[in-house]
PDB file of N, CA and C in Angstrom:
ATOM      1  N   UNK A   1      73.071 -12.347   8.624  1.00  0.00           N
ATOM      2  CA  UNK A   1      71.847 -12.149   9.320  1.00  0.00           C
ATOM      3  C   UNK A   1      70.896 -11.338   8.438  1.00  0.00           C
ATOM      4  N   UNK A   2      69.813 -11.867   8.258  1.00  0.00           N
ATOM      5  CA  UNK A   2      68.543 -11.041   7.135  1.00  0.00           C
ATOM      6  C   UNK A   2      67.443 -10.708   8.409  1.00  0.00           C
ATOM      7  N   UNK A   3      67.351  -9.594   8.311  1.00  0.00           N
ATOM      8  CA  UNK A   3      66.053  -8.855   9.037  1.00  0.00           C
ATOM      9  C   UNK A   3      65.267  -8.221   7.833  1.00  0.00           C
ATOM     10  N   UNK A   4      63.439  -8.569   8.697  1.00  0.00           N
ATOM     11  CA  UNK A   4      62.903  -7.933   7.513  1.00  0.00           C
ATOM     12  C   UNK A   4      61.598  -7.665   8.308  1.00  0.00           C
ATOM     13  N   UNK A   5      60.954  -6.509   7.730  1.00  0.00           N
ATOM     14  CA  UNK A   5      60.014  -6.421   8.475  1.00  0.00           C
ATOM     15  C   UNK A   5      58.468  -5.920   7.270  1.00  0.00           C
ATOM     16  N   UNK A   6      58.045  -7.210   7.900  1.00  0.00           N
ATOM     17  CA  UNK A   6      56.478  -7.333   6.653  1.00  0.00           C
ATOM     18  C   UNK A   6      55.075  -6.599   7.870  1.00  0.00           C
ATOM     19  N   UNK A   7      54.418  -6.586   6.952  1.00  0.00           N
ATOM     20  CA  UNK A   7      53.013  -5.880   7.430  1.00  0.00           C
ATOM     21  C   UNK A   7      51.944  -6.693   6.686  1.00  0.00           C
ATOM     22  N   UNK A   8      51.073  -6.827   7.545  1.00  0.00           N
ATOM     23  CA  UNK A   8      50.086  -7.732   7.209  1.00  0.00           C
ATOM     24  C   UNK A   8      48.610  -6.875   7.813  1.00  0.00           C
ATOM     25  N   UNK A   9      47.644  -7.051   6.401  1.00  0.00           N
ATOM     26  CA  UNK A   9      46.018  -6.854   7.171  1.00  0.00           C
ATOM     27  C   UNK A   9      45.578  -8.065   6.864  1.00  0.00           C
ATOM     28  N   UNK A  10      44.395  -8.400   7.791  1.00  0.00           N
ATOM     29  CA  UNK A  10      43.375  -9.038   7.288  1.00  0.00           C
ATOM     30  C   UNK A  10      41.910  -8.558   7.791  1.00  0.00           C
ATOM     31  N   UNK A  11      41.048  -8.727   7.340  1.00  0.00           N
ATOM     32  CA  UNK A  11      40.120  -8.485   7.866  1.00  0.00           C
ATOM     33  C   UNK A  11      39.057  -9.519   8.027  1.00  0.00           C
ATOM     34  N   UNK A  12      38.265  -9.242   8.830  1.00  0.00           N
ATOM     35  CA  UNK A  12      37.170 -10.893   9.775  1.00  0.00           C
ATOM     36  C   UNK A  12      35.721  -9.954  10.037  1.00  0.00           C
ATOM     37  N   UNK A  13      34.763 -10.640   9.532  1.00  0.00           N
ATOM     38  CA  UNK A  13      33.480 -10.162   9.458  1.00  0.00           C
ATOM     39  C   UNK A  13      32.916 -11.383  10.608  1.00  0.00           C
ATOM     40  N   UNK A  14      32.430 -10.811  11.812  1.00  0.00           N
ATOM     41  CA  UNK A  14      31.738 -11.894  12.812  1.00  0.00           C
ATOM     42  C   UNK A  14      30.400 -11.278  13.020  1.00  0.00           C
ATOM     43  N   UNK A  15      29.286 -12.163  13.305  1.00  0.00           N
ATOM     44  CA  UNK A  15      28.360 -11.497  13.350  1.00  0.00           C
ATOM     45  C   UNK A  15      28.296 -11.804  15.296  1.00  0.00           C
ATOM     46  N   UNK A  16      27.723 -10.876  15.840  1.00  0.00           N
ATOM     47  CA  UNK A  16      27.043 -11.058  16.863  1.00  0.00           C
ATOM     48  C   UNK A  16      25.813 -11.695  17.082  1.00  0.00           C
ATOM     49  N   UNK A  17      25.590 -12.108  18.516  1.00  0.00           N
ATOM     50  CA  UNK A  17      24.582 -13.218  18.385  1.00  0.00           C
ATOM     51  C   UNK A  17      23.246 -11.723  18.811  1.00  0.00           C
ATOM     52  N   UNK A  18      23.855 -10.630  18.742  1.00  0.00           N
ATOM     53  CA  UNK A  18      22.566  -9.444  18.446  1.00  0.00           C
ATOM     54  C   UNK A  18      21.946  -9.112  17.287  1.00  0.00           C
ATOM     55  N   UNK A  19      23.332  -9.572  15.909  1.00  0.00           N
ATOM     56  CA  UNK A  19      23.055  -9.355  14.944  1.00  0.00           C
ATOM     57  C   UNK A  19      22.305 -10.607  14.563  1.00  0.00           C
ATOM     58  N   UNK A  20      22.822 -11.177  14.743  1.00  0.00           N
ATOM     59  CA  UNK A  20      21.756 -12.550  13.833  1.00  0.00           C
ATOM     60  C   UNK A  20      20.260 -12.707  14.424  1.00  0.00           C
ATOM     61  N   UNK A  21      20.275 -12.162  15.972  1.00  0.00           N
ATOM     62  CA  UNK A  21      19.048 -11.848  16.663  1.00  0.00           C
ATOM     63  C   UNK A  21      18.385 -10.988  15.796  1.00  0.00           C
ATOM     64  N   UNK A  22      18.823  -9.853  15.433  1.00  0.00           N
ATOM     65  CA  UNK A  22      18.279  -9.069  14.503  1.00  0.00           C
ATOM     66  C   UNK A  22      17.672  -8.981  13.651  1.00  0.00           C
ATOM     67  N   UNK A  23      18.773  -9.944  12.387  1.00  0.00           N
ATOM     68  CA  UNK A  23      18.428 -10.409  11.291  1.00  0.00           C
ATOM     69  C   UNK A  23      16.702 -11.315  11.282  1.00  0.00           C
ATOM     70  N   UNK A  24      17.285 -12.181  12.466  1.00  0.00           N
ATOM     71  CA  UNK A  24      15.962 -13.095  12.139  1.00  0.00           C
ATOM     72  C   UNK A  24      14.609 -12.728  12.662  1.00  0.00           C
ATOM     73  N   UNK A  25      14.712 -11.222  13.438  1.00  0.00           N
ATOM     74  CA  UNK A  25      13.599 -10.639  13.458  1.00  0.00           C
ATOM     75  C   UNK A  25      12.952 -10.293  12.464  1.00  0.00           C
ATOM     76  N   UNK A  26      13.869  -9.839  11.346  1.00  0.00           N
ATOM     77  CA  UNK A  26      13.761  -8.600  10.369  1.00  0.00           C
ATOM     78  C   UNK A  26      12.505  -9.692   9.655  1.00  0.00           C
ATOM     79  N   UNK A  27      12.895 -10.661   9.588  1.00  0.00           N
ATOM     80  CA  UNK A  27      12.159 -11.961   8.386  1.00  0.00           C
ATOM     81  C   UNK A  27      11.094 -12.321   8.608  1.00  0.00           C
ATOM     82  N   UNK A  28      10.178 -12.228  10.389  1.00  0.00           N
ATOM     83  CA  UNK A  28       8.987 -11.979  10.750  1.00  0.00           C
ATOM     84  C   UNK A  28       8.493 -11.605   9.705  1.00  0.00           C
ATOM     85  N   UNK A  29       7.132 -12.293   9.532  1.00  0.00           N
ATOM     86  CA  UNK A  29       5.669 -11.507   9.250  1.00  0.00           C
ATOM     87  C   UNK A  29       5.303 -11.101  10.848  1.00  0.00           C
ATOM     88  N   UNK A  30       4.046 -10.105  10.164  1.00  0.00           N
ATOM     89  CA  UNK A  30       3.602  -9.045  11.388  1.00  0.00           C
ATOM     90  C   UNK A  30       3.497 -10.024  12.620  1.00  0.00           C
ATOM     91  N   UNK A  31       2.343 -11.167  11.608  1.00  0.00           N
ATOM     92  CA  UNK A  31       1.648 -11.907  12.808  1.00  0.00           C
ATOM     93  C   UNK A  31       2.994 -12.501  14.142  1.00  0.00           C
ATOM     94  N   UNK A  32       3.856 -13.114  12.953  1.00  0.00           N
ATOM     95  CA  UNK A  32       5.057 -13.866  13.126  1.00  0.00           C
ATOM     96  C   UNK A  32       5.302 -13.257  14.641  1.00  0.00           C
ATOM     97  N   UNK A  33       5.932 -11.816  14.468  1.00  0.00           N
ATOM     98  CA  UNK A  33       6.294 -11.094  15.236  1.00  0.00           C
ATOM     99  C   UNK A  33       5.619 -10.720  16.544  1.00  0.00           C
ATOM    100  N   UNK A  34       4.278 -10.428  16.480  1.00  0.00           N
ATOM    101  CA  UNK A  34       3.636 -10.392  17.421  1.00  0.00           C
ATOM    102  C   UNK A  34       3.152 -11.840  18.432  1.00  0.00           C
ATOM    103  N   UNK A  35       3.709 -12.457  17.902  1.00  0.00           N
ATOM    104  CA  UNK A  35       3.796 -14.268  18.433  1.00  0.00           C
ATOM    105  C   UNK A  35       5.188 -14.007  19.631  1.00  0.00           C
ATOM    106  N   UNK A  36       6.029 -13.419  18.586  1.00  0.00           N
ATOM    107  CA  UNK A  36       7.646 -13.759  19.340  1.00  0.00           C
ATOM    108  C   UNK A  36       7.463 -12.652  19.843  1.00  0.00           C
ATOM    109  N   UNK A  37       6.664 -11.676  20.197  1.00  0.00           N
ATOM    110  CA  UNK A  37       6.749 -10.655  21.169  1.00  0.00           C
ATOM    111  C   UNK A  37       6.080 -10.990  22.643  1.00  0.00           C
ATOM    112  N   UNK A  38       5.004 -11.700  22.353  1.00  0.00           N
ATOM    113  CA  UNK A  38       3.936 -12.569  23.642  1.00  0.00           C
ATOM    114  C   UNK A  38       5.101 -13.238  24.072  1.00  0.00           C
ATOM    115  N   UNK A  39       5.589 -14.221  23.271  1.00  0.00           N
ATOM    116  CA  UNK A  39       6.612 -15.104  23.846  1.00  0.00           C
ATOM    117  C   UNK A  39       7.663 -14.677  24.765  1.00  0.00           C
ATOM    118  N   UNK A  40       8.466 -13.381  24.387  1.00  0.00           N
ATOM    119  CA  UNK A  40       9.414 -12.913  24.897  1.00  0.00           C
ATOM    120  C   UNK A  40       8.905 -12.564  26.361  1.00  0.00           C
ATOM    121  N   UNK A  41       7.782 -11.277  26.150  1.00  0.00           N
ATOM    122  CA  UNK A  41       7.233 -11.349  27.399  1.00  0.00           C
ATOM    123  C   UNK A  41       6.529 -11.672  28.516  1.00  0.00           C
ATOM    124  N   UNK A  42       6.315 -12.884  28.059  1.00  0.00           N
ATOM    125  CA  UNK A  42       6.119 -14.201  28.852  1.00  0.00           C
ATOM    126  C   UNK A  42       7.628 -14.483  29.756  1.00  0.00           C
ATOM    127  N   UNK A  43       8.480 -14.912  28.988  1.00  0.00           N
ATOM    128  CA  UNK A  43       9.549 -15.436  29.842  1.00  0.00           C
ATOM    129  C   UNK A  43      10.229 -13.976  30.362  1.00  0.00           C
ATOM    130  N   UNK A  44      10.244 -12.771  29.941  1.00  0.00           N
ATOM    131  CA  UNK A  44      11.092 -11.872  30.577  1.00  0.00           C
ATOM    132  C   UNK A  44      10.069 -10.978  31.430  1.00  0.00           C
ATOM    133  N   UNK A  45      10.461 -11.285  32.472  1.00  0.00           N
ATOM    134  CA  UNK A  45       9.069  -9.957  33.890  1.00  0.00           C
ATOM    135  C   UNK A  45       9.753  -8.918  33.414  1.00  0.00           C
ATOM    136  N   UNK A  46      10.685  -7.950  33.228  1.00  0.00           N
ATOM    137  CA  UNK A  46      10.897  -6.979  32.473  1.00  0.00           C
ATOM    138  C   UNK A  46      10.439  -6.542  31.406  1.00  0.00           C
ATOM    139  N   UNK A  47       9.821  -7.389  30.455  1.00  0.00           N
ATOM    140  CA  UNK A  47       9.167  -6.631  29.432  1.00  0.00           C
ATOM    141  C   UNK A  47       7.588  -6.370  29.636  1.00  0.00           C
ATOM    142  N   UNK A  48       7.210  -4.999  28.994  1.00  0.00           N
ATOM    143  CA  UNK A  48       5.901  -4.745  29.606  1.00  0.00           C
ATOM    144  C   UNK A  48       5.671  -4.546  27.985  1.00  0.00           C
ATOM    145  N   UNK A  49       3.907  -4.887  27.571  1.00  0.00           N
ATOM    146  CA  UNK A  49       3.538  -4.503  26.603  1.00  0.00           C
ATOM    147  C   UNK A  49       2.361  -3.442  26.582  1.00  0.00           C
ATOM    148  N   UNK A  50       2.447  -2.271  25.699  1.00  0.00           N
ATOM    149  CA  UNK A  50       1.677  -1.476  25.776  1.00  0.00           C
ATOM    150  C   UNK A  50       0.756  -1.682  24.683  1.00  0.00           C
ATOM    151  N   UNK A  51      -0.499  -0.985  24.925  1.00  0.00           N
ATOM    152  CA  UNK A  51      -1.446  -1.093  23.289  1.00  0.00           C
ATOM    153  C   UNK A  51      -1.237   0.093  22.908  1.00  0.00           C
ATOM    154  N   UNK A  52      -0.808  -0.380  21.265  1.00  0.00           N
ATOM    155  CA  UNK A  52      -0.638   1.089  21.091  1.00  0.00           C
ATOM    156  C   UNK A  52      -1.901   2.340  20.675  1.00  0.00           C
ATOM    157  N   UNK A  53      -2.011   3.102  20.805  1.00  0.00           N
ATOM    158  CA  UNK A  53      -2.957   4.271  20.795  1.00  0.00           C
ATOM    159  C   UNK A  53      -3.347   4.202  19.360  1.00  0.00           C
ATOM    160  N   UNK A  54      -2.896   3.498  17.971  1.00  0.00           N
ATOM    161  CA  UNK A  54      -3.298   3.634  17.226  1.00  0.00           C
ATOM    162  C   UNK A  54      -3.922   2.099  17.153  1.00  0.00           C
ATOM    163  N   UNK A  55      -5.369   1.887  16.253  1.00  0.00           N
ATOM    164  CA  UNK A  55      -5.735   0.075  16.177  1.00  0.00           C
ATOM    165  C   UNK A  55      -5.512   0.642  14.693  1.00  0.00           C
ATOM    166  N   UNK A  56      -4.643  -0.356  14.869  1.00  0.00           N
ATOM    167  CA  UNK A  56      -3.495  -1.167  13.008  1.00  0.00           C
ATOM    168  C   UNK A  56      -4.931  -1.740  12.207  1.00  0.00           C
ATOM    169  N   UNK A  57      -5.723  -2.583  13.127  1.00  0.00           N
ATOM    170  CA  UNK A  57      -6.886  -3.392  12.164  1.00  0.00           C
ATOM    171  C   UNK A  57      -7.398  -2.822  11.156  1.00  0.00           C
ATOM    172  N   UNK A  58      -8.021  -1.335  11.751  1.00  0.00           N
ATOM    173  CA  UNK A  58      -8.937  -0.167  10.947  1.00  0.00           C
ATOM    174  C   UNK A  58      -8.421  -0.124   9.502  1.00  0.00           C
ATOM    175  N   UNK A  59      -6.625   0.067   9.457  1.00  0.00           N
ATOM    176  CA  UNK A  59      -5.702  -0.240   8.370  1.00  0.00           C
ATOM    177  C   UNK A  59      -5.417  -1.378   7.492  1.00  0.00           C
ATOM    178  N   UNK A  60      -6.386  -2.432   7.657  1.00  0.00           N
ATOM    179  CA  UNK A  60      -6.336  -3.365   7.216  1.00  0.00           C
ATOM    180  C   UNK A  60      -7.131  -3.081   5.523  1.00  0.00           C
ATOM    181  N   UNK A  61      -6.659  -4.237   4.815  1.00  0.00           N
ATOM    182  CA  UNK A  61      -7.642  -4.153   3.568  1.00  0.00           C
ATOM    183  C   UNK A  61      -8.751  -4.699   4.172  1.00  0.00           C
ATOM    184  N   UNK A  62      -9.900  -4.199   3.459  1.00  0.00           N
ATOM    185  CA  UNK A  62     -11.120  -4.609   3.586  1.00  0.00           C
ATOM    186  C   UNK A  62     -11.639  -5.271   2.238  1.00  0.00           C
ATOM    187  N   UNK A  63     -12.873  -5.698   2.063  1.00  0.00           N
ATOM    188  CA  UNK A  63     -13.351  -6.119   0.660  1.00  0.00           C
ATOM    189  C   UNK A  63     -14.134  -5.400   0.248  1.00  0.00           C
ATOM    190  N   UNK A  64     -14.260  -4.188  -0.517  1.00  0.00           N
ATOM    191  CA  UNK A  64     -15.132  -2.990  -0.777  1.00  0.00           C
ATOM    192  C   UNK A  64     -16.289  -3.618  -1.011  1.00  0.00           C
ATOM    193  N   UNK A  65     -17.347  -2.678  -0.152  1.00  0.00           N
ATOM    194  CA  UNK A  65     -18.830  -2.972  -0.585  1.00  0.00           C
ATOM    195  C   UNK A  65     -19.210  -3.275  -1.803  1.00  0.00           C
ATOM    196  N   UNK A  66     -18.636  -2.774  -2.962  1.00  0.00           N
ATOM    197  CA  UNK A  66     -19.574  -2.722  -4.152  1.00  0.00           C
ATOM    198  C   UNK A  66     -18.003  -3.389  -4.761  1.00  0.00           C
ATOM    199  N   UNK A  67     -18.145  -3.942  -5.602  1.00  0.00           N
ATOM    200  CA  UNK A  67     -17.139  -4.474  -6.896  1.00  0.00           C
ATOM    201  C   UNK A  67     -17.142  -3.702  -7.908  1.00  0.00           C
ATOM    202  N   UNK A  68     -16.282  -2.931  -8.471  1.00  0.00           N
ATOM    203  CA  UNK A  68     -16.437  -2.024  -9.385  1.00  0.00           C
ATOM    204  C   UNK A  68     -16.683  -2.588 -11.097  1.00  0.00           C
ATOM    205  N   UNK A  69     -16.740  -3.969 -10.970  1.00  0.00           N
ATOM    206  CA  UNK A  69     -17.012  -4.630 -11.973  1.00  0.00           C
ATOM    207  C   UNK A  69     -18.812  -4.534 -12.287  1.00  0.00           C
ATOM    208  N   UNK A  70     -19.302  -4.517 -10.963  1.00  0.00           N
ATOM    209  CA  UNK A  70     -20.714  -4.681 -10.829  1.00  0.00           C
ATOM    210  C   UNK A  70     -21.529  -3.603 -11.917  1.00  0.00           C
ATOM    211  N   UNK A  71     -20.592  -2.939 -12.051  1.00  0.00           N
ATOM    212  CA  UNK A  71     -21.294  -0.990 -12.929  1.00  0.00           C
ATOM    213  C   UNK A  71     -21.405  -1.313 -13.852  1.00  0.00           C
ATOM    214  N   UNK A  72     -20.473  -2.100 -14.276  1.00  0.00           N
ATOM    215  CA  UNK A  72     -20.210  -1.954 -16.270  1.00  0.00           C
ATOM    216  C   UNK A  72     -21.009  -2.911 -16.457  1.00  0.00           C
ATOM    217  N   UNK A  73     -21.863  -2.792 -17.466  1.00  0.00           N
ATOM    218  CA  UNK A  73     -23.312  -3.205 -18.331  1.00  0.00           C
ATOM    219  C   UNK A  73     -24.449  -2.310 -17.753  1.00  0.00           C
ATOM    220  N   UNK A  74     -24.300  -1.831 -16.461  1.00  0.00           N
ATOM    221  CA  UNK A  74     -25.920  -1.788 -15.775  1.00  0.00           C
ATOM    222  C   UNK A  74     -26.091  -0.653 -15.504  1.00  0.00           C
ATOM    223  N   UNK A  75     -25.247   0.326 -16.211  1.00  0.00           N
ATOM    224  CA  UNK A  75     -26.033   1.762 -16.155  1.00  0.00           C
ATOM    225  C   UNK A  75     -26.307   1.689 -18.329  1.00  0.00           C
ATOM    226  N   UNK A  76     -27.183   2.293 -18.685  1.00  0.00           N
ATOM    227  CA  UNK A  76     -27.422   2.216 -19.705  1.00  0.00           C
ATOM    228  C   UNK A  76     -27.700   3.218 -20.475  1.00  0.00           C
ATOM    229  N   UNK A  77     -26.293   3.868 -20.340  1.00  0.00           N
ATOM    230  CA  UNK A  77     -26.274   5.976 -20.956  1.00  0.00           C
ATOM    231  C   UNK A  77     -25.780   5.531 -22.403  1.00  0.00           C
ATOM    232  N   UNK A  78     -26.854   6.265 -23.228  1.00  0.00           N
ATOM    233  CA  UNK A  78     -26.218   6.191 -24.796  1.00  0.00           C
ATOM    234  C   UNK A  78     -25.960   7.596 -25.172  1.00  0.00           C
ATOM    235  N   UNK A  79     -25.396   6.893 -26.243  1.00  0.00           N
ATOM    236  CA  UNK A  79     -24.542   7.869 -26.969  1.00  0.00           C
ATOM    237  C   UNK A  79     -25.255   9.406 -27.076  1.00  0.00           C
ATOM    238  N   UNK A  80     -26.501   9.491 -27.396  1.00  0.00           N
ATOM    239  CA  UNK A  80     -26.670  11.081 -27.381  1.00  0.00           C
ATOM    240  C   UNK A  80     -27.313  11.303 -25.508  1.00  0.00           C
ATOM    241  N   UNK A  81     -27.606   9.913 -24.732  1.00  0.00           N
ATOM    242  CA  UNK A  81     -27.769  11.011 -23.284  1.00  0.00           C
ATOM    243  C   UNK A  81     -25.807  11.313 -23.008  1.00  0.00           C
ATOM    244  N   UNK A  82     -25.299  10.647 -23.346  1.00  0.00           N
ATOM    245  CA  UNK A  82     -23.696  11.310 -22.880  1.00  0.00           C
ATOM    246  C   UNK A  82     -23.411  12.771 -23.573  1.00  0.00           C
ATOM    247  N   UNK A  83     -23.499  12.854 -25.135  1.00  0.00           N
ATOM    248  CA  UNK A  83     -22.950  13.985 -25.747  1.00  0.00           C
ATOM    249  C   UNK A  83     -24.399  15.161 -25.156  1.00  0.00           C
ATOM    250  N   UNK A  84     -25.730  14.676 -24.702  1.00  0.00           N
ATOM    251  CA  UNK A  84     -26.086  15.583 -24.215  1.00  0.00           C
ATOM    252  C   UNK A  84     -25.813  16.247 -22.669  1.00  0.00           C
ATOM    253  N   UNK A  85     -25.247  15.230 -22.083  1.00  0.00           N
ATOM    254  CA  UNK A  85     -24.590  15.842 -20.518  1.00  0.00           C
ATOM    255  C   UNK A  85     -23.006  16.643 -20.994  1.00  0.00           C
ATOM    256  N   UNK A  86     -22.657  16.125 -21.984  1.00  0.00           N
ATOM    257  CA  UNK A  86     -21.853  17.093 -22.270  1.00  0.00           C
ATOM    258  C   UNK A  86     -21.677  18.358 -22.829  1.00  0.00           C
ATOM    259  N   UNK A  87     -22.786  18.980 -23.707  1.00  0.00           N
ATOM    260  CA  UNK A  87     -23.442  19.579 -24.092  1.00  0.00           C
ATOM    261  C   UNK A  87     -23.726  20.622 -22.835  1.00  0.00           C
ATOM    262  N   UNK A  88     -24.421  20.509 -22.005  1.00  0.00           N
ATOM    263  CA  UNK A  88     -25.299  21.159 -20.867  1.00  0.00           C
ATOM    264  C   UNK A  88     -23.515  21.904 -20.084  1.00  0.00           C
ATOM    265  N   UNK A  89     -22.415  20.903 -20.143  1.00  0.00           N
ATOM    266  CA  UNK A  89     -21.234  22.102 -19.384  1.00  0.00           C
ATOM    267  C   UNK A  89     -20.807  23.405 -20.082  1.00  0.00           C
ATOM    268  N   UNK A  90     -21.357  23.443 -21.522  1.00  0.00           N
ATOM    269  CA  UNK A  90     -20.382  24.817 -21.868  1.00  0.00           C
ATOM    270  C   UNK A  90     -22.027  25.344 -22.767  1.00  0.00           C
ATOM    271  N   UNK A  91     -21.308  26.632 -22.641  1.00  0.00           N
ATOM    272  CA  UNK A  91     -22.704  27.870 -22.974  1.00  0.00           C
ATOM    273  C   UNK A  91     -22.659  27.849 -24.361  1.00  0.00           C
ATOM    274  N   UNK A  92     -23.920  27.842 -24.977  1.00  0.00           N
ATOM    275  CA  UNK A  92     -23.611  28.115 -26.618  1.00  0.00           C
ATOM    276  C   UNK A  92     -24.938  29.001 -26.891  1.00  0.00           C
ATOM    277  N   UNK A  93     -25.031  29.523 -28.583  1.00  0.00           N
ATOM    278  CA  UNK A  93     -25.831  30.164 -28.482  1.00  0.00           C
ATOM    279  C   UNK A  93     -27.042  29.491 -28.895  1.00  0.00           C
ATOM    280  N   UNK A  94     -28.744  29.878 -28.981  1.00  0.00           N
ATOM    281  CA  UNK A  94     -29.672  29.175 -29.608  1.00  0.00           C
ATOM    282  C   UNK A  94     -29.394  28.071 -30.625  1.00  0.00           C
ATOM    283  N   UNK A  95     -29.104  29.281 -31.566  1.00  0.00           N
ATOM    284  CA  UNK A  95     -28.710  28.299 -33.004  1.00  0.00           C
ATOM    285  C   UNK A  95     -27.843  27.023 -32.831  1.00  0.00           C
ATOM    286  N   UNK A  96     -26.606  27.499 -32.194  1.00  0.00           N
ATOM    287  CA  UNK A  96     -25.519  26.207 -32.061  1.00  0.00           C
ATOM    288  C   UNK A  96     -26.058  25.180 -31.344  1.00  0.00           C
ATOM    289  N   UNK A  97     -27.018  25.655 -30.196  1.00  0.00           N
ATOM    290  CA  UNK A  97     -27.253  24.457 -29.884  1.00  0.00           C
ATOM    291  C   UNK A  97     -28.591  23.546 -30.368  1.00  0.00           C
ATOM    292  N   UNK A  98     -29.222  24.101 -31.331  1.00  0.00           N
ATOM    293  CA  UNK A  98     -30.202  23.352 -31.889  1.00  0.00           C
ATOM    294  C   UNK A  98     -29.694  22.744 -33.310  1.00  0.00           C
ATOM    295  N   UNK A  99     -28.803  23.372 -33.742  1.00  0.00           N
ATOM    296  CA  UNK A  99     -27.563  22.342 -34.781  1.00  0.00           C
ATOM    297  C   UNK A  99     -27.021  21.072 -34.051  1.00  0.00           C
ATOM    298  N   UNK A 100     -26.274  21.419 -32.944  1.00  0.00           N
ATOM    299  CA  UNK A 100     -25.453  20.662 -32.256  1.00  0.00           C
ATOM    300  C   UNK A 100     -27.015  18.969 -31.783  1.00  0.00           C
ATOM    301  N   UNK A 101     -27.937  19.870 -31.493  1.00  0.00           N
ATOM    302  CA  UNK A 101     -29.300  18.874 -31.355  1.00  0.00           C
ATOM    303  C   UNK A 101     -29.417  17.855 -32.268  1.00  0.00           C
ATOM    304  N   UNK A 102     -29.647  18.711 -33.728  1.00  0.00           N
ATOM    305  CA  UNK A 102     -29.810  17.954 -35.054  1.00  0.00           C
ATOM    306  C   UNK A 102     -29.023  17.156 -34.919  1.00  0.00           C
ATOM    307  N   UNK A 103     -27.362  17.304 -35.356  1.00  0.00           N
ATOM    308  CA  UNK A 103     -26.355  16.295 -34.927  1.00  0.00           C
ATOM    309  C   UNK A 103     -26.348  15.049 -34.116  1.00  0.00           C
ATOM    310  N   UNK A 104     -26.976  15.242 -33.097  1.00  0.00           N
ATOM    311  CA  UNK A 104     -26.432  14.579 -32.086  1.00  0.00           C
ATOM    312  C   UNK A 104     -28.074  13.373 -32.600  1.00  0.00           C
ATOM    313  N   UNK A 105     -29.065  13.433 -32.816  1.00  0.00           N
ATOM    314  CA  UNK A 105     -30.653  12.761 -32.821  1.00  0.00           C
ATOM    315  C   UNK A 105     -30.795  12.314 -34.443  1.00  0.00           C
ATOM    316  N   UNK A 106     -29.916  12.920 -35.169  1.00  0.00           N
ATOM    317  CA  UNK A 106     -30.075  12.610 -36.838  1.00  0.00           C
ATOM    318  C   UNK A 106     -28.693  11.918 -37.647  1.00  0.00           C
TER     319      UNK A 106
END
């Protein structure tokens, strides 16, 4: 007579039909979602929808007034009105800055 005693695992991955509910929420776009939310609460008198206190739209992209492409060519600062706005931030004395003048016009 042979006695023997084995042990066995296995393991089993099942999804629930909450999980796959889940999943295929997750894959919604916004709009998507807000479709299958009307829908739901349409067929379920239990679900109530609230608005929420914040409007999402405001958060939307917009198309900025101005194109920031529109600038470049059409302001027309040269080279000594720039080094002279730069000039005007830091203090110098007479002399330096009527050198720094020469420089900048000669």
């Amino acid at each position: 007579m042979h006695v023997e005693l084995t042990q066995q695992q296995t393991q089993k991955l099942s999804m629930t039909t909450e999980m796959k509910q889940a999943i295929s929420i997750l894959r919604y776009s916004a709009a998507d979602l807000a479709d299958y939310i009307q829908k739901e609460a349409l067929e379920n008198p239990l679900i109530e929808i609230e608005q929420p206190a914040v409007d999402f739209a405001e958060y939307r992209y917009k198309e900025p007034m101005n194109n920031p492409f529109d600038f470049i060519g059409s302001q027309q600062e040269t080279l000594p009105d720039y080094l002279l706005e730069q000039l005007s931030l830091r203090s110098f004395s007479k002399a330096e800055e009527q050198a720094i003048h020469y420089i900048i016009f000669h």
